[in-house]
C-alpha atoms as a PDB file:
ATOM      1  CA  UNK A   1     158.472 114.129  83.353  1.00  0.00           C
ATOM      2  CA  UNK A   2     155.884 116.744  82.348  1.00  0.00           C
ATOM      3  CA  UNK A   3     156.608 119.258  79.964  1.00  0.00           C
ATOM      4  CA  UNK A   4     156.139 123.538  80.598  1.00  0.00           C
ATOM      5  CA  UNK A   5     154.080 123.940  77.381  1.00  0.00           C
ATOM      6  CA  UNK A   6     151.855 126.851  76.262  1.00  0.00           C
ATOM      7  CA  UNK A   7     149.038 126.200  73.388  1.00  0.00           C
ATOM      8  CA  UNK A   8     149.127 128.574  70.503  1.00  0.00           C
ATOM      9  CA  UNK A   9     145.703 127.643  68.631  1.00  0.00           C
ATOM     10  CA  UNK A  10     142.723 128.614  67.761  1.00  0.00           C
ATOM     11  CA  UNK A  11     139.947 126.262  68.835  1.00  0.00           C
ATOM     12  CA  UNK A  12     137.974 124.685  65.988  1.00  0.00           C
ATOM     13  CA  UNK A  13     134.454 125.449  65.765  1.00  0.00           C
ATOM     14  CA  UNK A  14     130.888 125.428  63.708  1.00  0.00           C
ATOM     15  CA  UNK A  15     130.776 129.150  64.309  1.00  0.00           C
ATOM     16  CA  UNK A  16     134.665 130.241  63.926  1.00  0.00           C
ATOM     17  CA  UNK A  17     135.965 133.048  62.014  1.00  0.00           C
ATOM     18  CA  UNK A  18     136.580 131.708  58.498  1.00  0.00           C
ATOM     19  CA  UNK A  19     137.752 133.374  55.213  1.00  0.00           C
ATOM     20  CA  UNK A  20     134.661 134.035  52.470  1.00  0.00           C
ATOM     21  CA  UNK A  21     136.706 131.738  50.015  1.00  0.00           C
ATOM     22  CA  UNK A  22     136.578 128.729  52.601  1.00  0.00           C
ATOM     23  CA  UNK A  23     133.571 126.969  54.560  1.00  0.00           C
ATOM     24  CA  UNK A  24     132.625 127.436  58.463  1.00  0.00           C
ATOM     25  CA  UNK A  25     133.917 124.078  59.591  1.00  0.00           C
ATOM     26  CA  UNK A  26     130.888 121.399  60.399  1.00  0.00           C
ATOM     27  CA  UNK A  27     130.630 118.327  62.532  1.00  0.00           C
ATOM     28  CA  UNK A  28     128.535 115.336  61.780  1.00  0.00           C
ATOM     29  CA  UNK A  29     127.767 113.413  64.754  1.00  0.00           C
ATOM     30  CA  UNK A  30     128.257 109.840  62.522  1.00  0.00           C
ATOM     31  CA  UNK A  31     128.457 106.447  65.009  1.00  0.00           C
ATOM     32  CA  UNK A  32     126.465 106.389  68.600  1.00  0.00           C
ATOM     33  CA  UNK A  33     127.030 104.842  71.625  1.00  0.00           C
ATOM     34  CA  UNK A  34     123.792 102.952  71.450  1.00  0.00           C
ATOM     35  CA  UNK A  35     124.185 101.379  68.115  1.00  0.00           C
ATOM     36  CA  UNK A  36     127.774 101.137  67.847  1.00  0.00           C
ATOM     37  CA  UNK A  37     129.300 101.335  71.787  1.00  0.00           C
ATOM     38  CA  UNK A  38     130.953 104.316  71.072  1.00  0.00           C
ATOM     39  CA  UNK A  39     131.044 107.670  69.568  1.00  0.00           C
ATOM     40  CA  UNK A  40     132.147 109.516  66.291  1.00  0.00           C
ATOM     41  CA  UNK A  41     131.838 112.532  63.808  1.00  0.00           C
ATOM     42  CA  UNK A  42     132.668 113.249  60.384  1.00  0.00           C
ATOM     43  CA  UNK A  43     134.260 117.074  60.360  1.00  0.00           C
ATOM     44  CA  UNK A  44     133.871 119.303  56.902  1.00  0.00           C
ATOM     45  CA  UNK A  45     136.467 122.084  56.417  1.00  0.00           C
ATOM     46  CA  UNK A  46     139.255 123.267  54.856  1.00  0.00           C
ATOM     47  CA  UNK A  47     142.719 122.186  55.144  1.00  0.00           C
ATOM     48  CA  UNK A  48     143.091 125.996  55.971  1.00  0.00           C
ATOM     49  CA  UNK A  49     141.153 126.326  59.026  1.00  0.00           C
ATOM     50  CA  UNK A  50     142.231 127.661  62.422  1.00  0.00           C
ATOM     51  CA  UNK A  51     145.773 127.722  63.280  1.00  0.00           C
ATOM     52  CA  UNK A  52     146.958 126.276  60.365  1.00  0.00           C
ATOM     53  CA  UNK A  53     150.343 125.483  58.274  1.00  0.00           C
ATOM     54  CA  UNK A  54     150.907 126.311  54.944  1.00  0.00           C
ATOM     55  CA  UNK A  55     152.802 124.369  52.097  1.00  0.00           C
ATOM     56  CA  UNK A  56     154.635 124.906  49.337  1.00  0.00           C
ATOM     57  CA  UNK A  57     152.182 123.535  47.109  1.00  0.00           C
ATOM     58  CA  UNK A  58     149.335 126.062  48.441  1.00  0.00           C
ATOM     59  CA  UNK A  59     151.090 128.754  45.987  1.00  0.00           C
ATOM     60  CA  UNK A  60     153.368 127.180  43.647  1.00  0.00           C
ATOM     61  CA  UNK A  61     152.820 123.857  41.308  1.00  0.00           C
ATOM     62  CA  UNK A  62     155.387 122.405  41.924  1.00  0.00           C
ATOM     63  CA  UNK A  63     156.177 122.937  45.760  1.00  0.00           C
ATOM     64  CA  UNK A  64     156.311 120.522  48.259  1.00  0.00           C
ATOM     65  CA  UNK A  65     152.934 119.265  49.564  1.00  0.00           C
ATOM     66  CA  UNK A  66     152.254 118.727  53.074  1.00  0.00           C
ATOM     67  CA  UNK A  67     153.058 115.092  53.587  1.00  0.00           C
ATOM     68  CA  UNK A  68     156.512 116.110  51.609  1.00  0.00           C
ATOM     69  CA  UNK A  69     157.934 117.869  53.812  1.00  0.00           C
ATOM     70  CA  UNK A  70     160.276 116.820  56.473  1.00  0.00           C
ATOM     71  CA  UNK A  71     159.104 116.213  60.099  1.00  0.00           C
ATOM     72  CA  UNK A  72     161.664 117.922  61.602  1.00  0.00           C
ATOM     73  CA  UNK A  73     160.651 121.593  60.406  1.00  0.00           C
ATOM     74  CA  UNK A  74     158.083 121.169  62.433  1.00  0.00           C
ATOM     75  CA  UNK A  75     159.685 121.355  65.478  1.00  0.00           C
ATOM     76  CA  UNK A  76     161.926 123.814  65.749  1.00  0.00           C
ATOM     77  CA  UNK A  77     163.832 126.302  68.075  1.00  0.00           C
ATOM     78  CA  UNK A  78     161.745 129.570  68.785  1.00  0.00           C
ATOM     79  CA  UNK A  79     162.436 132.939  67.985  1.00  0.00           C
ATOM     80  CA  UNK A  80     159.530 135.367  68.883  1.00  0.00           C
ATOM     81  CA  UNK A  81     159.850 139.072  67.175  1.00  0.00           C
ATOM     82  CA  UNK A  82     158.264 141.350  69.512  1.00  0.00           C
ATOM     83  CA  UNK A  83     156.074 143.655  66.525  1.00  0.00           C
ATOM     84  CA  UNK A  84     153.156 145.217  68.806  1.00  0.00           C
ATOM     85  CA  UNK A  85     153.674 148.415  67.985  1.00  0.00           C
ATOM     86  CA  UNK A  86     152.111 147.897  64.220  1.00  0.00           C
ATOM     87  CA  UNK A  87     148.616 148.873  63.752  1.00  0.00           C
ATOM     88  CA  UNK A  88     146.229 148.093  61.503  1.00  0.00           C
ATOM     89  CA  UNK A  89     147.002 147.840  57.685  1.00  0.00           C
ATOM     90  CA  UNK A  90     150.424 148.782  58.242  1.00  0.00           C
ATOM     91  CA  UNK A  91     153.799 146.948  56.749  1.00  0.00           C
ATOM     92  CA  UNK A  92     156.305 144.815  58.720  1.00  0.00           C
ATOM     93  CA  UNK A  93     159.081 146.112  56.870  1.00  0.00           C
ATOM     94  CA  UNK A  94     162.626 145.186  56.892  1.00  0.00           C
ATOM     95  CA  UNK A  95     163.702 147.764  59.261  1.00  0.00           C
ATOM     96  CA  UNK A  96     161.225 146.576  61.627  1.00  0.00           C
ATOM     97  CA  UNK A  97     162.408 143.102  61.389  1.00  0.00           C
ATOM     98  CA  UNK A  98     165.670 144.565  61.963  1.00  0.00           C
ATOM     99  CA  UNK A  99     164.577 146.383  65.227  1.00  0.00           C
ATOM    100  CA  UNK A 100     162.965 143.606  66.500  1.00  0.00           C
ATOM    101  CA  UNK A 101     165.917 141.244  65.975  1.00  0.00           C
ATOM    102  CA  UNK A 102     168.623 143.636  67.267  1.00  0.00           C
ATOM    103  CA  UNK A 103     166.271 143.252  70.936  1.00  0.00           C
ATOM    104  CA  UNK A 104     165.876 139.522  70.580  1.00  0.00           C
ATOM    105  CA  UNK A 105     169.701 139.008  70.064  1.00  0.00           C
ATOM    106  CA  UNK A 106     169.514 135.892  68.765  1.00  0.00           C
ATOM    107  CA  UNK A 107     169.722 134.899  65.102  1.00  0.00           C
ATOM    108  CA  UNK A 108     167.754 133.506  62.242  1.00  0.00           C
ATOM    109  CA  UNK A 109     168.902 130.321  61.162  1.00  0.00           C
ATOM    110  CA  UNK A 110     167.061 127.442  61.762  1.00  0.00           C
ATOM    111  CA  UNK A 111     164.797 128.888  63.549  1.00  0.00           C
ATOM    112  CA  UNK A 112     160.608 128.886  63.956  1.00  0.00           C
ATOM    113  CA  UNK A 113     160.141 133.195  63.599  1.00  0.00           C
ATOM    114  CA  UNK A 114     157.359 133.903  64.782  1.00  0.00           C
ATOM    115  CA  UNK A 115     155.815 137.261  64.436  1.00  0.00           C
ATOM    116  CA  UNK A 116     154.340 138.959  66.969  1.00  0.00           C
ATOM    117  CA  UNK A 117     151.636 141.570  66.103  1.00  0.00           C
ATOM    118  CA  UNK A 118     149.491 141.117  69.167  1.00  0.00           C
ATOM    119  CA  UNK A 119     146.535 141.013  65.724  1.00  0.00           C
ATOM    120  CA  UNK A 120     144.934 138.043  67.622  1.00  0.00           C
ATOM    121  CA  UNK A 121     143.341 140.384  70.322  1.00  0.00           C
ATOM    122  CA  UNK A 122     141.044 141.351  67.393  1.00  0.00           C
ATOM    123  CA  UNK A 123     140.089 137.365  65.830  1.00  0.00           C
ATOM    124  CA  UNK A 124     136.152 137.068  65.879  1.00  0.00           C
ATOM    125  CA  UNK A 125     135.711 140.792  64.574  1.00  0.00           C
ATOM    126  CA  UNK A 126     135.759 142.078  61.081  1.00  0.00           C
ATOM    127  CA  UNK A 127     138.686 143.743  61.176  1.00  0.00           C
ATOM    128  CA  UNK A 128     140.858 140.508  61.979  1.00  0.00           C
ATOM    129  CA  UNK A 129     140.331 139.160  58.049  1.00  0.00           C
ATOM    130  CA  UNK A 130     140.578 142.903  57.193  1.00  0.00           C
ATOM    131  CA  UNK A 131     142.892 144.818  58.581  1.00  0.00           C
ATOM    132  CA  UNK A 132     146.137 142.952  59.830  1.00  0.00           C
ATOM    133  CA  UNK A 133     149.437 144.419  59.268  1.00  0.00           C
ATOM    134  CA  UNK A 134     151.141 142.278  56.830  1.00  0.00           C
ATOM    135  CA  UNK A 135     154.894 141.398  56.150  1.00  0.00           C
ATOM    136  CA  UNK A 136     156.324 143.346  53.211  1.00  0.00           C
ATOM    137  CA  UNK A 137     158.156 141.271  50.148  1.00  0.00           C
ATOM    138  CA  UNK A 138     161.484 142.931  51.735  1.00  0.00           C
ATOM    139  CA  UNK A 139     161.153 141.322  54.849  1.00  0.00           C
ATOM    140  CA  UNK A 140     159.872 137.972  53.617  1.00  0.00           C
ATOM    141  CA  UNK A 141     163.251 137.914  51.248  1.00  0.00           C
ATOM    142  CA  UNK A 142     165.128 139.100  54.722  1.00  0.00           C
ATOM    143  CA  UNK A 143     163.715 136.203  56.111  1.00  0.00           C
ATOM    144  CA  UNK A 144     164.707 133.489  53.441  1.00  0.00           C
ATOM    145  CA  UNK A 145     168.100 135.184  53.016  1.00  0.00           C
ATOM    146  CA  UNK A 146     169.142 134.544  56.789  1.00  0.00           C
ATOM    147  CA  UNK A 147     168.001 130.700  56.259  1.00  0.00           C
ATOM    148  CA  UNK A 148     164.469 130.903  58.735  1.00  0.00           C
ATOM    149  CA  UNK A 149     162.952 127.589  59.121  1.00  0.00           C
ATOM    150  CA  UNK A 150     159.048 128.515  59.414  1.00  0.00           C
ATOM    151  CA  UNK A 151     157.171 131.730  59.514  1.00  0.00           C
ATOM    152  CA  UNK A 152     154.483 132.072  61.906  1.00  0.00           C
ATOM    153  CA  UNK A 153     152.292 134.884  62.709  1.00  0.00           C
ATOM    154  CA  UNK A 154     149.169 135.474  65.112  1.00  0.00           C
ATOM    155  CA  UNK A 155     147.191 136.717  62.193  1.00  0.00           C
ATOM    156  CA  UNK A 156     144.934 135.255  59.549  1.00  0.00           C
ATOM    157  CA  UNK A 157     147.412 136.229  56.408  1.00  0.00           C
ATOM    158  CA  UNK A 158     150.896 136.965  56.310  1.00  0.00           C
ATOM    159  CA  UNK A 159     150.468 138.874  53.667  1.00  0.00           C
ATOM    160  CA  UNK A 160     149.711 143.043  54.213  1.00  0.00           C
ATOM    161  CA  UNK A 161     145.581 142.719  53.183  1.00  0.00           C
ATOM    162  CA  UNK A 162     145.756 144.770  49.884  1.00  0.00           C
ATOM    163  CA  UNK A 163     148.372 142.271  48.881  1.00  0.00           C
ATOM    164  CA  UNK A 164     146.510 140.799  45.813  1.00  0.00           C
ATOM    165  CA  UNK A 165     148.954 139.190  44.577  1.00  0.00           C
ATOM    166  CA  UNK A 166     151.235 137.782  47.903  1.00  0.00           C
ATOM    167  CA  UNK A 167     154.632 138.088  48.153  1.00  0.00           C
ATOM    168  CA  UNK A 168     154.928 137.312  50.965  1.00  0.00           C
ATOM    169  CA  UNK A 169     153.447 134.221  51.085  1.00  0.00           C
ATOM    170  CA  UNK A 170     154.913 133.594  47.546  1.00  0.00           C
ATOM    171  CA  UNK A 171     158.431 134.696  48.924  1.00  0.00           C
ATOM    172  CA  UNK A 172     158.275 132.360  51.797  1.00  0.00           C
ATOM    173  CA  UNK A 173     156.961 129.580  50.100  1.00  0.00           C
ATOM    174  CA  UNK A 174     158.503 129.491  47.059  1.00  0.00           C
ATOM    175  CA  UNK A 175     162.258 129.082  48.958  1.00  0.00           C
ATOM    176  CA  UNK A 176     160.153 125.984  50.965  1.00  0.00           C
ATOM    177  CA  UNK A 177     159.648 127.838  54.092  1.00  0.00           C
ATOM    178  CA  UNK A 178     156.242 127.234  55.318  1.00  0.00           C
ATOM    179  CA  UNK A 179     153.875 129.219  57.110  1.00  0.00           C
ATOM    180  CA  UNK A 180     151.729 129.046  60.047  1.00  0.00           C
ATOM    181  CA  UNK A 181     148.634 131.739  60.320  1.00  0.00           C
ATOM    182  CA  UNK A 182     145.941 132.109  63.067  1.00  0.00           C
ATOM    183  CA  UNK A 183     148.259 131.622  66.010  1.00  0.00           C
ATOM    184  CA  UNK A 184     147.298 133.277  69.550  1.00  0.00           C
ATOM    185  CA  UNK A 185     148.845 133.521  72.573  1.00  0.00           C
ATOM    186  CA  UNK A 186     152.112 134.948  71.786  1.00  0.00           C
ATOM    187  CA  UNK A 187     152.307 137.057  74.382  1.00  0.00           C
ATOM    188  CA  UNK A 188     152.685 134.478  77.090  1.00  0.00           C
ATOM    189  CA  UNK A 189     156.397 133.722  74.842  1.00  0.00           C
ATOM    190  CA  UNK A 190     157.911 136.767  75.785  1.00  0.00           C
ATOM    191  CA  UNK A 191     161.333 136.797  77.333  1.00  0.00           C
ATOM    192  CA  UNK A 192     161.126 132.499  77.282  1.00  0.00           C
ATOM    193  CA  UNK A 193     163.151 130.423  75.268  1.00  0.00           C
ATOM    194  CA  UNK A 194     161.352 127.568  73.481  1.00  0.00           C
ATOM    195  CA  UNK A 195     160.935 125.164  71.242  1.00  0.00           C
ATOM    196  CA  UNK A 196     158.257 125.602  68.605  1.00  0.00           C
ATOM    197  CA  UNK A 197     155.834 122.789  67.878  1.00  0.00           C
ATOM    198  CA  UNK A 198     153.334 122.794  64.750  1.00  0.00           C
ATOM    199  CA  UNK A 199     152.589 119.242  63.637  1.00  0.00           C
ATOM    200  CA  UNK A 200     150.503 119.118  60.505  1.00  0.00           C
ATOM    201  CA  UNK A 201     148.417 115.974  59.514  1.00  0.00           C
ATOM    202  CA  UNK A 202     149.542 114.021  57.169  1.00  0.00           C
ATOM    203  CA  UNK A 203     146.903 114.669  54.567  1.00  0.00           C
ATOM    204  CA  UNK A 204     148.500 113.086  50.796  1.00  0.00           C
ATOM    205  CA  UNK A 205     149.155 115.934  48.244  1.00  0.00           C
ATOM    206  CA  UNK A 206     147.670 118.446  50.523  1.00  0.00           C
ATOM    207  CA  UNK A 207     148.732 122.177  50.368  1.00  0.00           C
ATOM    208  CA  UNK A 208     148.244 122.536  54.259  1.00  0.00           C
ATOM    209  CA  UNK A 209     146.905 121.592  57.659  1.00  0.00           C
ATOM    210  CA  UNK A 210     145.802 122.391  60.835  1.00  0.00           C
ATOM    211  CA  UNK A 211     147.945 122.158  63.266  1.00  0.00           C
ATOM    212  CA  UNK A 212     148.275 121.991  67.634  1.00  0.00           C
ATOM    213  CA  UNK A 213     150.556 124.686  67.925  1.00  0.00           C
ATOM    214  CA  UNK A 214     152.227 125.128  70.716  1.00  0.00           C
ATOM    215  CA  UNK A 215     155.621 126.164  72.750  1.00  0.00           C
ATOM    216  CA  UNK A 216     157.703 123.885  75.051  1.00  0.00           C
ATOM    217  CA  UNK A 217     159.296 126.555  77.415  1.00  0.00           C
ATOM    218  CA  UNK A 218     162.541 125.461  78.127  1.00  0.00           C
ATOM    219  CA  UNK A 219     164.878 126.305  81.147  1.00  0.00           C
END
């Protein structure tokens, strides 16, 4: 039986969007067909790269790592907020989360939120690393109050981009919820039910991963 599923990553690439604080990924072609019979490559990048999965660890000394966490957050029931009407550098406050619930009708708990900004429509341009609207500490606390699973978001950063210091990310994290940044193609979630999917490898004392993200549509 073949699954409805929709991908929700970035592809991986020598000339992708990165962060100044982290390297452009890079593949080494490493075995050949000729010498070897088959083919290989070494790939260089960070454990942040692309759609990607933060862990406790990544903000906090003693969170959970990667390989710590349970398998099952991974995969979890969906709930997409619908926040497309923030612009740049603006705050997903609590009253938006509110707003945005109060039309999904369906609750927190347990749940994969993931936060629609429509932000990816901008990746590959300055502004993307820049100018995202980011969730506010209220929000993030709304979020770990009502008992979410994972935060997602189709931006690079949760966090509002003069955020120097985090909170959200520190919020989230810090009550082990973990986060997943750089996700696209929200849009195509809209009025579905699904099942979120963001499988991390299991990289040993890690503080993330990139992950396949991506949506079983169910029903």
């Amino acid at each position: 039986m073949s699954l409805n599923l929709i991908d929700l990553s970035q592809s991986i690439h020598s000339n992708m969007q990165v962060f100044p604080t982290y390297p452009k990924p890079v593949t080494i072609p490493w075995a050949k067909r000729e010498t070897y019979g088959y083919e290989s490559e070494v790939i260089y990048m960070s454990s942040h790269t692309g759609t990607h999965i933060d862990a406790p660890y990544h903000f906090h000394l003693d969170g959970r790592r990667i390989d710590e966490l349970d398998l099952d957050i991974f995969i979890r029931p969906g709930l997409l907020l619908n926040l497309t009407g923030k612009g740049a550098k603006e705050y997903i406050s609590l009253s938006d989360l509110e707003t945005a619930l109060q039309k999904a009708r369906s609750p927190v708990k347990g749940k994969a939120v993931l936060l629609h900004t429509g932000w990816s429509k901008h990746s590959g341009r300055k502004q993307y690393l820049t100018e995202n609207p980011g969730l506010s500490k209220e929000a993030a606390r709304y979020l770990v109050k009502n008992r979410a699973a994972l935060v997602g978001i189709d931006a690079a950063n949760i966090d509002h981009p003069s955020e120097n210091t985090f909170p959200a990310h520190n919020t989230l994290l810090h009550n082990n919820i973990p986060i997943v940044e750089n996700l696209c193609n929200l849009e195509a979630l809209r009025q579905k039910k699904f099942r979120f999917i963001a499988l991390p490898l299991k990289l040993k004392g890690a503080t993330g991963s990139p992950v396949r993200a991506a949506a079983e549509i169910l029903g």
